[in-house]
C-alpha atoms as a PDB file:
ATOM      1  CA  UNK A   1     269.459 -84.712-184.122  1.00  0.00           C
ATOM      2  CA  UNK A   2     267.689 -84.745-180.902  1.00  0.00           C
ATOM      3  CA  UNK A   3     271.087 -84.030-179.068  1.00  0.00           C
ATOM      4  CA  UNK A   4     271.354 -81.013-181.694  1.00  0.00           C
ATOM      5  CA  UNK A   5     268.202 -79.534-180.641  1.00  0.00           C
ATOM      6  CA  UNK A   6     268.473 -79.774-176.821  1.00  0.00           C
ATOM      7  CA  UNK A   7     271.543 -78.212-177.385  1.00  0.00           C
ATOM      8  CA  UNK A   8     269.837 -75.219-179.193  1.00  0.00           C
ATOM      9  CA  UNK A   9     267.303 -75.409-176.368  1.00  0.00           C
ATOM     10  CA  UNK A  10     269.919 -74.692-173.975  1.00  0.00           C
ATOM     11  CA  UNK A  11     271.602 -72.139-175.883  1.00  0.00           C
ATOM     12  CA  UNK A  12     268.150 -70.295-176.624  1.00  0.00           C
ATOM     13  CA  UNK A  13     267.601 -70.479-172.474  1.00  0.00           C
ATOM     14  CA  UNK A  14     270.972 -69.218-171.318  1.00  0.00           C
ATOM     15  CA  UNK A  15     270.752 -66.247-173.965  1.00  0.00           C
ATOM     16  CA  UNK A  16     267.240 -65.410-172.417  1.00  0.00           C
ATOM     17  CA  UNK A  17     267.634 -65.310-169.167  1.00  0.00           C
ATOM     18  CA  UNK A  18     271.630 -63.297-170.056  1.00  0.00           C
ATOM     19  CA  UNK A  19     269.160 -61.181-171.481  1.00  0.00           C
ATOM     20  CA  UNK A  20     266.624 -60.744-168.572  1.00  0.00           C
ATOM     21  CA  UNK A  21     269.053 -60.122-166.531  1.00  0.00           C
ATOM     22  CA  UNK A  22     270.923 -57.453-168.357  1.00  0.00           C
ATOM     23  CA  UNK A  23     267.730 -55.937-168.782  1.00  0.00           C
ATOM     24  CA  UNK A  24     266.822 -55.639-164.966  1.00  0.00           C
ATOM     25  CA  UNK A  25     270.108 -54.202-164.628  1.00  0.00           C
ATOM     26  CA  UNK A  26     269.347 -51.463-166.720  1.00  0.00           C
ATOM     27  CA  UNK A  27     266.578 -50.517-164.558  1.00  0.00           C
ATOM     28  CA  UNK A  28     268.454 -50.683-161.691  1.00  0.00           C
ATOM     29  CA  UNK A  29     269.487 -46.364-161.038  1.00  0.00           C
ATOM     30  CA  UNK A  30     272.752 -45.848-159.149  1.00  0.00           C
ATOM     31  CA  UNK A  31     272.004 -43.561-156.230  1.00  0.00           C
ATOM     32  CA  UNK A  32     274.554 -41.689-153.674  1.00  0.00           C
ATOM     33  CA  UNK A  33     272.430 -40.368-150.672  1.00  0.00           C
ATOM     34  CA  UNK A  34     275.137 -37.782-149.115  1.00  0.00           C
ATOM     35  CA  UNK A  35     274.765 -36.858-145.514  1.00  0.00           C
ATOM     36  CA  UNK A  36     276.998 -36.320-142.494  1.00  0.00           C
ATOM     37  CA  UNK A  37     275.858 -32.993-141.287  1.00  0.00           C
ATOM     38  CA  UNK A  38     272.227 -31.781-140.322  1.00  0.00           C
ATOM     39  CA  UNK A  39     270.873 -29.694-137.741  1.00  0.00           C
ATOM     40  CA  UNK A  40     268.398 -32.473-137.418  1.00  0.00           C
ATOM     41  CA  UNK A  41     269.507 -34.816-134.809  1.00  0.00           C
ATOM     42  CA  UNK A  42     268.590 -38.145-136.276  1.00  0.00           C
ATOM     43  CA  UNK A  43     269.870 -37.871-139.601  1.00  0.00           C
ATOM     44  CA  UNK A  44     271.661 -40.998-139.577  1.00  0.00           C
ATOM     45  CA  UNK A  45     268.581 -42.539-138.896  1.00  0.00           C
ATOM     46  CA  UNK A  46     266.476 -40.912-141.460  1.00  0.00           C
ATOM     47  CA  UNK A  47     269.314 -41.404-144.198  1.00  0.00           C
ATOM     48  CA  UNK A  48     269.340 -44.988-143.762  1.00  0.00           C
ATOM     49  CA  UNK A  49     265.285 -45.415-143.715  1.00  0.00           C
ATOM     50  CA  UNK A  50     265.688 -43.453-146.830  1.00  0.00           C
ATOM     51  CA  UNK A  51     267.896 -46.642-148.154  1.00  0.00           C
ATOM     52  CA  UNK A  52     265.759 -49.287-147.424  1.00  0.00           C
ATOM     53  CA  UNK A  53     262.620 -47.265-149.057  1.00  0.00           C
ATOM     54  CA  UNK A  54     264.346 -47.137-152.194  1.00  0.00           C
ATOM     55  CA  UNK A  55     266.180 -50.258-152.698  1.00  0.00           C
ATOM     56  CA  UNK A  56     262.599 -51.978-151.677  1.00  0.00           C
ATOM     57  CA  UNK A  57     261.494 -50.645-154.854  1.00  0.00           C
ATOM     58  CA  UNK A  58     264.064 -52.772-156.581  1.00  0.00           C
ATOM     59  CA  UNK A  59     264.735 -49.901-158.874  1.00  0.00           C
ATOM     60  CA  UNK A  60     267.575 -48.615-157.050  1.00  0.00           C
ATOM     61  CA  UNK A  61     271.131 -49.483-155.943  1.00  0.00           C
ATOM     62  CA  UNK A  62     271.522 -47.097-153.058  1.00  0.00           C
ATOM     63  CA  UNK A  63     274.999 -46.090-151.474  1.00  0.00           C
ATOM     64  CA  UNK A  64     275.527 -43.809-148.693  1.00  0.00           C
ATOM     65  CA  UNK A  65     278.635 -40.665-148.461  1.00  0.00           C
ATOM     66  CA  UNK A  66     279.336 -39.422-144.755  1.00  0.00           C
ATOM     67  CA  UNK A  67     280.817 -36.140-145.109  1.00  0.00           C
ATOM     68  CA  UNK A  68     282.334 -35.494-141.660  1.00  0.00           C
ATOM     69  CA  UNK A  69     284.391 -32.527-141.166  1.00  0.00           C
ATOM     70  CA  UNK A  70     287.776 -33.071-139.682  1.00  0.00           C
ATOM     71  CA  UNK A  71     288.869 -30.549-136.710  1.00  0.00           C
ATOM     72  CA  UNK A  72     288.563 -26.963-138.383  1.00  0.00           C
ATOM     73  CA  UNK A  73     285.515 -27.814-140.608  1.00  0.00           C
ATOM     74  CA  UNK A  74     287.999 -29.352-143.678  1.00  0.00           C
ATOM     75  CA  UNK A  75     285.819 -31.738-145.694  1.00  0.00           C
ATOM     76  CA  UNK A  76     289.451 -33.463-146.869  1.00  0.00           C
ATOM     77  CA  UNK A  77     287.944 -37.028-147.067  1.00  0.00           C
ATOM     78  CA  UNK A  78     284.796 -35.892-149.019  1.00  0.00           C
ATOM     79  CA  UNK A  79     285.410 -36.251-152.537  1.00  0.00           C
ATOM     80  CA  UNK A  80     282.847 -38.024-154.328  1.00  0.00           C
ATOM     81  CA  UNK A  81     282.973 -39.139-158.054  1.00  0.00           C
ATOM     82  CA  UNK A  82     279.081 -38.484-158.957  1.00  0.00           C
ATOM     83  CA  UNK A  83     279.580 -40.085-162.656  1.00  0.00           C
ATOM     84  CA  UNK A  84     278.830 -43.370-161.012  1.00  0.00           C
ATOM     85  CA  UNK A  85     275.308 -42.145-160.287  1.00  0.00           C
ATOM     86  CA  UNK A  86     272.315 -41.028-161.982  1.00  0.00           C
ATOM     87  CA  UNK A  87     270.956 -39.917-158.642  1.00  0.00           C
ATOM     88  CA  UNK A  88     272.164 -37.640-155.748  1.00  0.00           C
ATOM     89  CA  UNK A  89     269.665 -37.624-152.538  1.00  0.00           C
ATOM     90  CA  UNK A  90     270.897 -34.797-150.385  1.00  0.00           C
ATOM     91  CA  UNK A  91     270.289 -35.249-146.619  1.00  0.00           C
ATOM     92  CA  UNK A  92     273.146 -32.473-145.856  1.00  0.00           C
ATOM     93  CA  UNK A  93     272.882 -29.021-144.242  1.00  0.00           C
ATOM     94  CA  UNK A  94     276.410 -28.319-143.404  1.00  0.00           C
ATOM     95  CA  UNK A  95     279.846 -26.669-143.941  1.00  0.00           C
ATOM     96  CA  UNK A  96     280.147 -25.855-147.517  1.00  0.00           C
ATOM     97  CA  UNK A  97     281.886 -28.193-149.979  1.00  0.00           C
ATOM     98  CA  UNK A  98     285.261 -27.186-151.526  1.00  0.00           C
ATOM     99  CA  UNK A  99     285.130 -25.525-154.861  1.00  0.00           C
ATOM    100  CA  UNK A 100     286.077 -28.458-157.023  1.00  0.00           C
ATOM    101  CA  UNK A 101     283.138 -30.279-155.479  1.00  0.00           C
ATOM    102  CA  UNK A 102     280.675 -27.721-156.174  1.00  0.00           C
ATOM    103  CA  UNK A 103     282.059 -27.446-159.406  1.00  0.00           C
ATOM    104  CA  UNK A 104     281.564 -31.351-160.256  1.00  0.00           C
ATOM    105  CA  UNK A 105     278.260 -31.227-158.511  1.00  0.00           C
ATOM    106  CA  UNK A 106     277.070 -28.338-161.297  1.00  0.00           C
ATOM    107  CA  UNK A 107     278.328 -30.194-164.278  1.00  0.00           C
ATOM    108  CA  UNK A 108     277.123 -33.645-162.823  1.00  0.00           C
ATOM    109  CA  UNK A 109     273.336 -32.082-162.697  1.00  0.00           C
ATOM    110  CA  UNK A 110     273.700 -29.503-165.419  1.00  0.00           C
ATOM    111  CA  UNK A 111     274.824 -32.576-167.836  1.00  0.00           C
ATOM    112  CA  UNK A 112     271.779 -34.801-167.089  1.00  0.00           C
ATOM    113  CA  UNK A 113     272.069 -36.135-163.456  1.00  0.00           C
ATOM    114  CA  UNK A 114     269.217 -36.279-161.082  1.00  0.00           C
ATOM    115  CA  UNK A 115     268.889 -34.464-157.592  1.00  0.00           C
ATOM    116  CA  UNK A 116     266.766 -34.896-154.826  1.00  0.00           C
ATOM    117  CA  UNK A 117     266.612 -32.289-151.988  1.00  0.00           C
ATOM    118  CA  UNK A 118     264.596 -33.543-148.946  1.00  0.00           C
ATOM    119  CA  UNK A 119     263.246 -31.742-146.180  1.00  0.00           C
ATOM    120  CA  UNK A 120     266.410 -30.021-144.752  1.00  0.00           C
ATOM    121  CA  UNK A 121     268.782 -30.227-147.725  1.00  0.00           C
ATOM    122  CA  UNK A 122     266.774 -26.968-148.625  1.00  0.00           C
ATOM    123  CA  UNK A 123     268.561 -25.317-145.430  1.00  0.00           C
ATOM    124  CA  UNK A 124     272.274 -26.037-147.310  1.00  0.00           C
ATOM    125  CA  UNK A 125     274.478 -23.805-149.131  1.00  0.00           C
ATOM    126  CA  UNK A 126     272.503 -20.327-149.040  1.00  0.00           C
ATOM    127  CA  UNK A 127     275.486 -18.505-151.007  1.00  0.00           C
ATOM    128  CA  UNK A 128     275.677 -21.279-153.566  1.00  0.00           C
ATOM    129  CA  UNK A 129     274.404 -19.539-156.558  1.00  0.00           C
ATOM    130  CA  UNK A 130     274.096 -22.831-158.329  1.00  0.00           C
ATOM    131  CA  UNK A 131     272.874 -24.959-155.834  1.00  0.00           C
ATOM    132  CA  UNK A 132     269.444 -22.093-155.257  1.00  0.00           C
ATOM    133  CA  UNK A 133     268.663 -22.540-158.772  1.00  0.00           C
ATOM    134  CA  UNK A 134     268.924 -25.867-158.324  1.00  0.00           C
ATOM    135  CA  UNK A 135     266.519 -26.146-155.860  1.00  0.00           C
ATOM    136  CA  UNK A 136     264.406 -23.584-156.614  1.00  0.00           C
ATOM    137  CA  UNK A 137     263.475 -22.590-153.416  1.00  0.00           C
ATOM    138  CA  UNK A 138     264.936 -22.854-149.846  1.00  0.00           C
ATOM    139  CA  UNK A 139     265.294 -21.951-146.221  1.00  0.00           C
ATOM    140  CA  UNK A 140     267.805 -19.704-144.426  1.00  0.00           C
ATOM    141  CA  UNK A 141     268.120 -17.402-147.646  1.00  0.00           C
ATOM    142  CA  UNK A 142     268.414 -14.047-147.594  1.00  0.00           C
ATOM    143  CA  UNK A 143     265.854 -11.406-150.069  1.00  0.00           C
ATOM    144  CA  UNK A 144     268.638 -11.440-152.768  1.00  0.00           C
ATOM    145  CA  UNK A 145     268.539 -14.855-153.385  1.00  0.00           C
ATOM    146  CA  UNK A 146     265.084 -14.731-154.576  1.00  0.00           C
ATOM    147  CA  UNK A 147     261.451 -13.816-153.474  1.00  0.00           C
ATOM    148  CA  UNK A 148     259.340 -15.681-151.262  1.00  0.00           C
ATOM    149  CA  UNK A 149     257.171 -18.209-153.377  1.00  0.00           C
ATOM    150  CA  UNK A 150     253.805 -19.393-152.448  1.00  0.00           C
ATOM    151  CA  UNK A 151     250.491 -20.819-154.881  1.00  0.00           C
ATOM    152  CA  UNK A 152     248.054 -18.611-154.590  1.00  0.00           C
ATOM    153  CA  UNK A 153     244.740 -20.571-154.775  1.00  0.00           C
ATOM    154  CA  UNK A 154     242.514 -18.104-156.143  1.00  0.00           C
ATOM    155  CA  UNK A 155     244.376 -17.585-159.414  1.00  0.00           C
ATOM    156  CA  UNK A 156     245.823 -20.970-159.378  1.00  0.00           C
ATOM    157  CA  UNK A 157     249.183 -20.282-160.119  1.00  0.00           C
ATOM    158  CA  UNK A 158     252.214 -19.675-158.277  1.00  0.00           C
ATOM    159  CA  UNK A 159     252.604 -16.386-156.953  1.00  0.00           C
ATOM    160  CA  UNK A 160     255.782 -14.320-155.212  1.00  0.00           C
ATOM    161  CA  UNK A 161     256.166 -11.919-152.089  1.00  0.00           C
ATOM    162  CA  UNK A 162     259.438  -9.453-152.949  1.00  0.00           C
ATOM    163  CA  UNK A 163     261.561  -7.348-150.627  1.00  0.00           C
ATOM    164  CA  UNK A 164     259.735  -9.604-147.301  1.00  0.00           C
ATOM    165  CA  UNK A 165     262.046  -9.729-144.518  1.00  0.00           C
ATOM    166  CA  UNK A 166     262.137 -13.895-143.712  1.00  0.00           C
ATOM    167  CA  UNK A 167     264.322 -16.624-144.971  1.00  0.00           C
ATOM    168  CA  UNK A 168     262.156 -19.849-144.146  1.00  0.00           C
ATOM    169  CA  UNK A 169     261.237 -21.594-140.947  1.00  0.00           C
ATOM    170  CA  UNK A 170     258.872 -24.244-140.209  1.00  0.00           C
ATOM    171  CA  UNK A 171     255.875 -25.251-138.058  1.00  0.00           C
ATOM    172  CA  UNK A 172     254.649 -26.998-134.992  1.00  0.00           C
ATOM    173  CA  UNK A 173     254.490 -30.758-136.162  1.00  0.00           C
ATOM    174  CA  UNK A 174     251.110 -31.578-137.094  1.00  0.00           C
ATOM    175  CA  UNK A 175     248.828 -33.435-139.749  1.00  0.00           C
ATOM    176  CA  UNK A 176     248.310 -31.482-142.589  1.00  0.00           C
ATOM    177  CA  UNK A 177     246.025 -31.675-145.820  1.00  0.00           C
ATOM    178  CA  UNK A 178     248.325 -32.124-149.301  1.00  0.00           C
ATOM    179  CA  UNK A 179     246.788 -30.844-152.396  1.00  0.00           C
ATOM    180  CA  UNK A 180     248.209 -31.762-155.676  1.00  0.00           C
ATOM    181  CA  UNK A 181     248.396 -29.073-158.572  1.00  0.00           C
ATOM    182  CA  UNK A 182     249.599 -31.199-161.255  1.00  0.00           C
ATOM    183  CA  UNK A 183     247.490 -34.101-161.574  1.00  0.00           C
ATOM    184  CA  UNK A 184     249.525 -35.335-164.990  1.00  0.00           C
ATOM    185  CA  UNK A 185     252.971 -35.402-163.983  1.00  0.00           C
ATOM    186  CA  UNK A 186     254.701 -38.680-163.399  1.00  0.00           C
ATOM    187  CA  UNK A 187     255.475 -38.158-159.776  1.00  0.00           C
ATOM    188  CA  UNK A 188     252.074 -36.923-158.897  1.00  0.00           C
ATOM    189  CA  UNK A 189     249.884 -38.991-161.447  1.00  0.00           C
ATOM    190  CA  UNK A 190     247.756 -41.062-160.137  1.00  0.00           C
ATOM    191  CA  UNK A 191     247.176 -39.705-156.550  1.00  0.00           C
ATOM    192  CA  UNK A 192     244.611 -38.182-154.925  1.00  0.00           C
ATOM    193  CA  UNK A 193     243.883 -34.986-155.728  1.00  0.00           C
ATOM    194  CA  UNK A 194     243.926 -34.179-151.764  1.00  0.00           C
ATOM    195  CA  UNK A 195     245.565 -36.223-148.491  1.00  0.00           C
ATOM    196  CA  UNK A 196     246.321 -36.246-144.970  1.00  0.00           C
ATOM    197  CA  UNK A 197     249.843 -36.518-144.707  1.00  0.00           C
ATOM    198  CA  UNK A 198     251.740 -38.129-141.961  1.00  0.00           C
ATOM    199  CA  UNK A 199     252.341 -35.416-138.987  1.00  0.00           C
ATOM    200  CA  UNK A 200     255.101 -33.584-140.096  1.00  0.00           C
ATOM    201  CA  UNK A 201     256.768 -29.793-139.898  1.00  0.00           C
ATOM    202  CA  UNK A 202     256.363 -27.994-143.324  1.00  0.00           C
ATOM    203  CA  UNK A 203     258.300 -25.095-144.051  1.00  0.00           C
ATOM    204  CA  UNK A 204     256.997 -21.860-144.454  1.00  0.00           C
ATOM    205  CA  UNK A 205     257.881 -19.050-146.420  1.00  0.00           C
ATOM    206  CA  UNK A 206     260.491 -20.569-148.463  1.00  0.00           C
ATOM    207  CA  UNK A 207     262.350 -18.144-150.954  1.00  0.00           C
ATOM    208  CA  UNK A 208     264.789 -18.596-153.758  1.00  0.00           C
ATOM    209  CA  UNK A 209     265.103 -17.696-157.973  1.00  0.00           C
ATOM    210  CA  UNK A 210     262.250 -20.137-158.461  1.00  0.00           C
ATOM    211  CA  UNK A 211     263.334 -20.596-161.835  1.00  0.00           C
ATOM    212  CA  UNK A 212     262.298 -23.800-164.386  1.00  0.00           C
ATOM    213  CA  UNK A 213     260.943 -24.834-161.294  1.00  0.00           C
ATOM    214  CA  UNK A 214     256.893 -26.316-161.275  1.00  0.00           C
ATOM    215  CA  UNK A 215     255.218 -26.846-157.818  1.00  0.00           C
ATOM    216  CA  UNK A 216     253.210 -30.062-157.687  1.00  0.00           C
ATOM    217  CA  UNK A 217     251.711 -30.294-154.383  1.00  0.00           C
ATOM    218  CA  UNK A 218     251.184 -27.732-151.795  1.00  0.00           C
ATOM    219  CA  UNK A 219     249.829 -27.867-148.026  1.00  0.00           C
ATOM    220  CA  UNK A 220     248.325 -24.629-145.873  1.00  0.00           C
ATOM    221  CA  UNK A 221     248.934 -24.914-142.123  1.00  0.00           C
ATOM    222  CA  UNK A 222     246.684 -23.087-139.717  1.00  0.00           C
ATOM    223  CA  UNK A 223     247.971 -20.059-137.982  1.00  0.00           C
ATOM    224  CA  UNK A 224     248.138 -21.739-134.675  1.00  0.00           C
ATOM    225  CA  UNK A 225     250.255 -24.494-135.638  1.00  0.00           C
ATOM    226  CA  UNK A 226     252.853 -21.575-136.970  1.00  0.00           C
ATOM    227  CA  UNK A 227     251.672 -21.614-140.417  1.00  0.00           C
ATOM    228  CA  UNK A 228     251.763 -18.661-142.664  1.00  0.00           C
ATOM    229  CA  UNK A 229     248.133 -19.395-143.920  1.00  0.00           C
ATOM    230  CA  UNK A 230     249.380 -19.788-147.416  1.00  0.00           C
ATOM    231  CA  UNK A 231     249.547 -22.354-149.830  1.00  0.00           C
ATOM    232  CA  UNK A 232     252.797 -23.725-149.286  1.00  0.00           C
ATOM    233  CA  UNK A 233     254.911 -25.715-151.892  1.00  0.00           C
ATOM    234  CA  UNK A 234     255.858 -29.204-150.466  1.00  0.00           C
ATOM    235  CA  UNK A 235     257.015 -31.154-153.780  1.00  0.00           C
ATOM    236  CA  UNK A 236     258.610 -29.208-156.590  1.00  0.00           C
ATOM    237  CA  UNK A 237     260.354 -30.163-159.642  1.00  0.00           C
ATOM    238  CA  UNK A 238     263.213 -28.067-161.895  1.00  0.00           C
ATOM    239  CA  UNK A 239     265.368 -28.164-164.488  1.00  0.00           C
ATOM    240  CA  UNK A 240     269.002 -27.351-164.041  1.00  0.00           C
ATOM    241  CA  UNK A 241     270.490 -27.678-167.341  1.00  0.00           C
ATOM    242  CA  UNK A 242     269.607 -31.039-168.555  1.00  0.00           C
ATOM    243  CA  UNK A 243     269.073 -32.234-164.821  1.00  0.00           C
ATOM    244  CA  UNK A 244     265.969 -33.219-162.704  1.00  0.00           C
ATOM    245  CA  UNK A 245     265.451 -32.074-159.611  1.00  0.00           C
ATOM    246  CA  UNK A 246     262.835 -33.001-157.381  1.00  0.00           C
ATOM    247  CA  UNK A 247     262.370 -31.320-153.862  1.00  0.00           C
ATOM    248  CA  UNK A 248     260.361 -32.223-150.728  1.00  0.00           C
ATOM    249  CA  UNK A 249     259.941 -30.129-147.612  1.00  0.00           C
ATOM    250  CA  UNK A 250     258.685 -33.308-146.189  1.00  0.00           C
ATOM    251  CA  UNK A 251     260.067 -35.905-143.822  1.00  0.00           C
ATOM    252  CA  UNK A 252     261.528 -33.905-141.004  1.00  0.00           C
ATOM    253  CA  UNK A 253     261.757 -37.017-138.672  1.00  0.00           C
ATOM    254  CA  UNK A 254     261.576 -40.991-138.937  1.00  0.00           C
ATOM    255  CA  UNK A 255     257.805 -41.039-137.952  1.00  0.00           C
ATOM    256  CA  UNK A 256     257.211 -38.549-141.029  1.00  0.00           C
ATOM    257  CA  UNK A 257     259.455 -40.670-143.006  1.00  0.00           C
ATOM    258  CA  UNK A 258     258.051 -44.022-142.248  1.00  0.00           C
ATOM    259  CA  UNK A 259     254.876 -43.087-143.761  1.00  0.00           C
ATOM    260  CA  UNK A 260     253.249 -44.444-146.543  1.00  0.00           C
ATOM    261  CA  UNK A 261     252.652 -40.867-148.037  1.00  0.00           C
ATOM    262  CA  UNK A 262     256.535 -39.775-147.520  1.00  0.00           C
ATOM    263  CA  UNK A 263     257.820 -42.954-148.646  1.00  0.00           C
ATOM    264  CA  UNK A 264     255.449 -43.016-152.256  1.00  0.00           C
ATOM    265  CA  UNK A 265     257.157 -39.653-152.710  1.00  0.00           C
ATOM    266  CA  UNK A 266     260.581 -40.562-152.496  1.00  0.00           C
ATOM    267  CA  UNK A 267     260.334 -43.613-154.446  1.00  0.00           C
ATOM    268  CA  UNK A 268     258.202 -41.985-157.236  1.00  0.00           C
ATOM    269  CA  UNK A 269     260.367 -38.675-157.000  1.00  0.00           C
ATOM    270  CA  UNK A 270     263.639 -40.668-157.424  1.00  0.00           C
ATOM    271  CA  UNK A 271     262.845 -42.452-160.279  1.00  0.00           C
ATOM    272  CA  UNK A 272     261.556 -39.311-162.270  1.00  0.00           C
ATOM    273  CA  UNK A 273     265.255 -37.231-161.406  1.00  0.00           C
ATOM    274  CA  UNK A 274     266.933 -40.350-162.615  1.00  0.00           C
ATOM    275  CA  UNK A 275     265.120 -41.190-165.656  1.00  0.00           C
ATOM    276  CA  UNK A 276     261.988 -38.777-166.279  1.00  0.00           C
ATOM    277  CA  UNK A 277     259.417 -40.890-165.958  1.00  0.00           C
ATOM    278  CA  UNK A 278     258.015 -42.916-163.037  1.00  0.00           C
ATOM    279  CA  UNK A 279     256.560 -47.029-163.182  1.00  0.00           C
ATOM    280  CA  UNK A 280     255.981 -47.500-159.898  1.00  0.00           C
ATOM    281  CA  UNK A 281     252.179 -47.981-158.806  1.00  0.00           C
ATOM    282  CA  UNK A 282     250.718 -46.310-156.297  1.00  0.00           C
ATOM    283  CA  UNK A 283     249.870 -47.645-153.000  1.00  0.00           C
ATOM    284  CA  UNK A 284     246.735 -49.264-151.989  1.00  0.00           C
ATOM    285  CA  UNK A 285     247.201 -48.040-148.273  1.00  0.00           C
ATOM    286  CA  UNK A 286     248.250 -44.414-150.021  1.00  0.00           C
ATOM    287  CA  UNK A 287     246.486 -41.794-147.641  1.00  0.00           C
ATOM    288  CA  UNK A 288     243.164 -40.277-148.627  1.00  0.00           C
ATOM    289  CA  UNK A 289     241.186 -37.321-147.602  1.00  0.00           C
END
């Protein structure tokens, strides 16, 4: 009898910890960052410090795509199957994709998969009609694409400049205060309502269709430092379809990226494109005011 129960005891732990684990692997997201081309010279490095900040997390399994043109700008090797994901990070500004790419990048986000555009994955793809709704807003556009989109602070809420000459640029690198506009969404819950962030170059004037899209956080640089002396948006969210996508102008370089505020962002951001909600805690070293 004793034999019979140790045997159940053992059954009952096996089955547990089967469980345990199947459950951690259900929390584990699939994530392709895609890079290769940038006109920012250490995007290798930046890609793979990317990596390591989500995978720390323990949330993520994170592979990485190299889309090198061959001689002529052909992207023949680049042909990713994004099923196996439920997140695509985008560290690409480059040649554009072949059409049945773009076309399995539309259905992969329009049927539920998650995007994240960071910093100059915003400059990508101007005449991708798609890809600027996607993103909301971008650099390098043209006034067709879409208006110029700032927050105006006075009448908190998002406002838009039309028919301005301008597709994007950003400024001198500097420390600038971040100030949260949506206090209750998952990626921004929880943090302070203002921050220093890391020294970093924020775009400016960035223009698109803006549409389903919410800004969360915005920063103003001075005049001097290049700024436009507007509100800025520096972490948006949209809906494309049934996808989530979460933009940052932030994290032009590794220093930008190896701070605590940049890295919060990315881990909180990717978890909310890949499953709409976010469990991670925030920092106790998280920048204040």
């Amino acid at each position: 009898m004793k034999s019979l129960f140790s045997g159940i005891s053992i059954f009952m732990i096996v089955i547990m910890i089967s469980c345990s684990f199947s459950a951690f692997g259900q929390t584990k997201y699939n994530v392709l960052i895609i890079d290769g081309q940038n006109d920012h010279q250490n995007w290798k490095e930046t890609t793979q410090i990317m990596k390591i900040h989500l995978e720390e997390t323990g949330l993520f399994s994170v592979e990485v795509l190299r889309n090198y043109p061959s001689e002529g700008g052909a992207l023949d090797s680049f042909k990713p199957d994004f099923t196996n994901y439920q997140v695509v990070v985008s560290n690409y500004n480059g040649y554009s994709w072949p059409k049945e790419i773009k076309n399995a990048f539309e259905e992969f986000v329009n049927n539920g998969g998650g995007l994240v555009i960071v910093h100059a994955a915003s400059n990508a793809f101007p005449d991708w009609t798609a890809y600027n709704k996607m993103i909301g807003v971008g650099t390098g556009r043209d006034p067709e694409v879409g208006p110029i989109v700032y927050y105006d602070e006075e009448k908190e809420k998002p406002a838009q400049i039309h028919n301005a000459k301008g597709g994007g640029y950003h400024t001198n690198k500097s420390s600038v205060k971040m100030k949260v506009k949506n206090k209750n969404h998952p990626i921004t819950k929880g943090l302070p309502a203002t921050w220093m962030n890391e020294e970093d170059q924020i775009y400016q004037e960035l223009r698109g269709p803006a549409e389903n899209m919410e800004i969360l956080a915005t920063a103003k640089t001075p005049l001097e430092k290049k700024g436009s002396g507007r509100n800025e948006p520096v972490m948006m969210v949209i809906n494309y379809g049934q996808g989530r996508v979460f933009q940052t102008t932030l994290g032009h370089d590794l220093e930008s990226q190896r701070g605590v505020g940049f890295i919060t962002i990315i881990q909180r951001g990717t978890e909310w494109a890949a499953s709409g909600k976010v469990t991670q805690k925030i920092p106790k070293d998280f920048p204040t005011e």
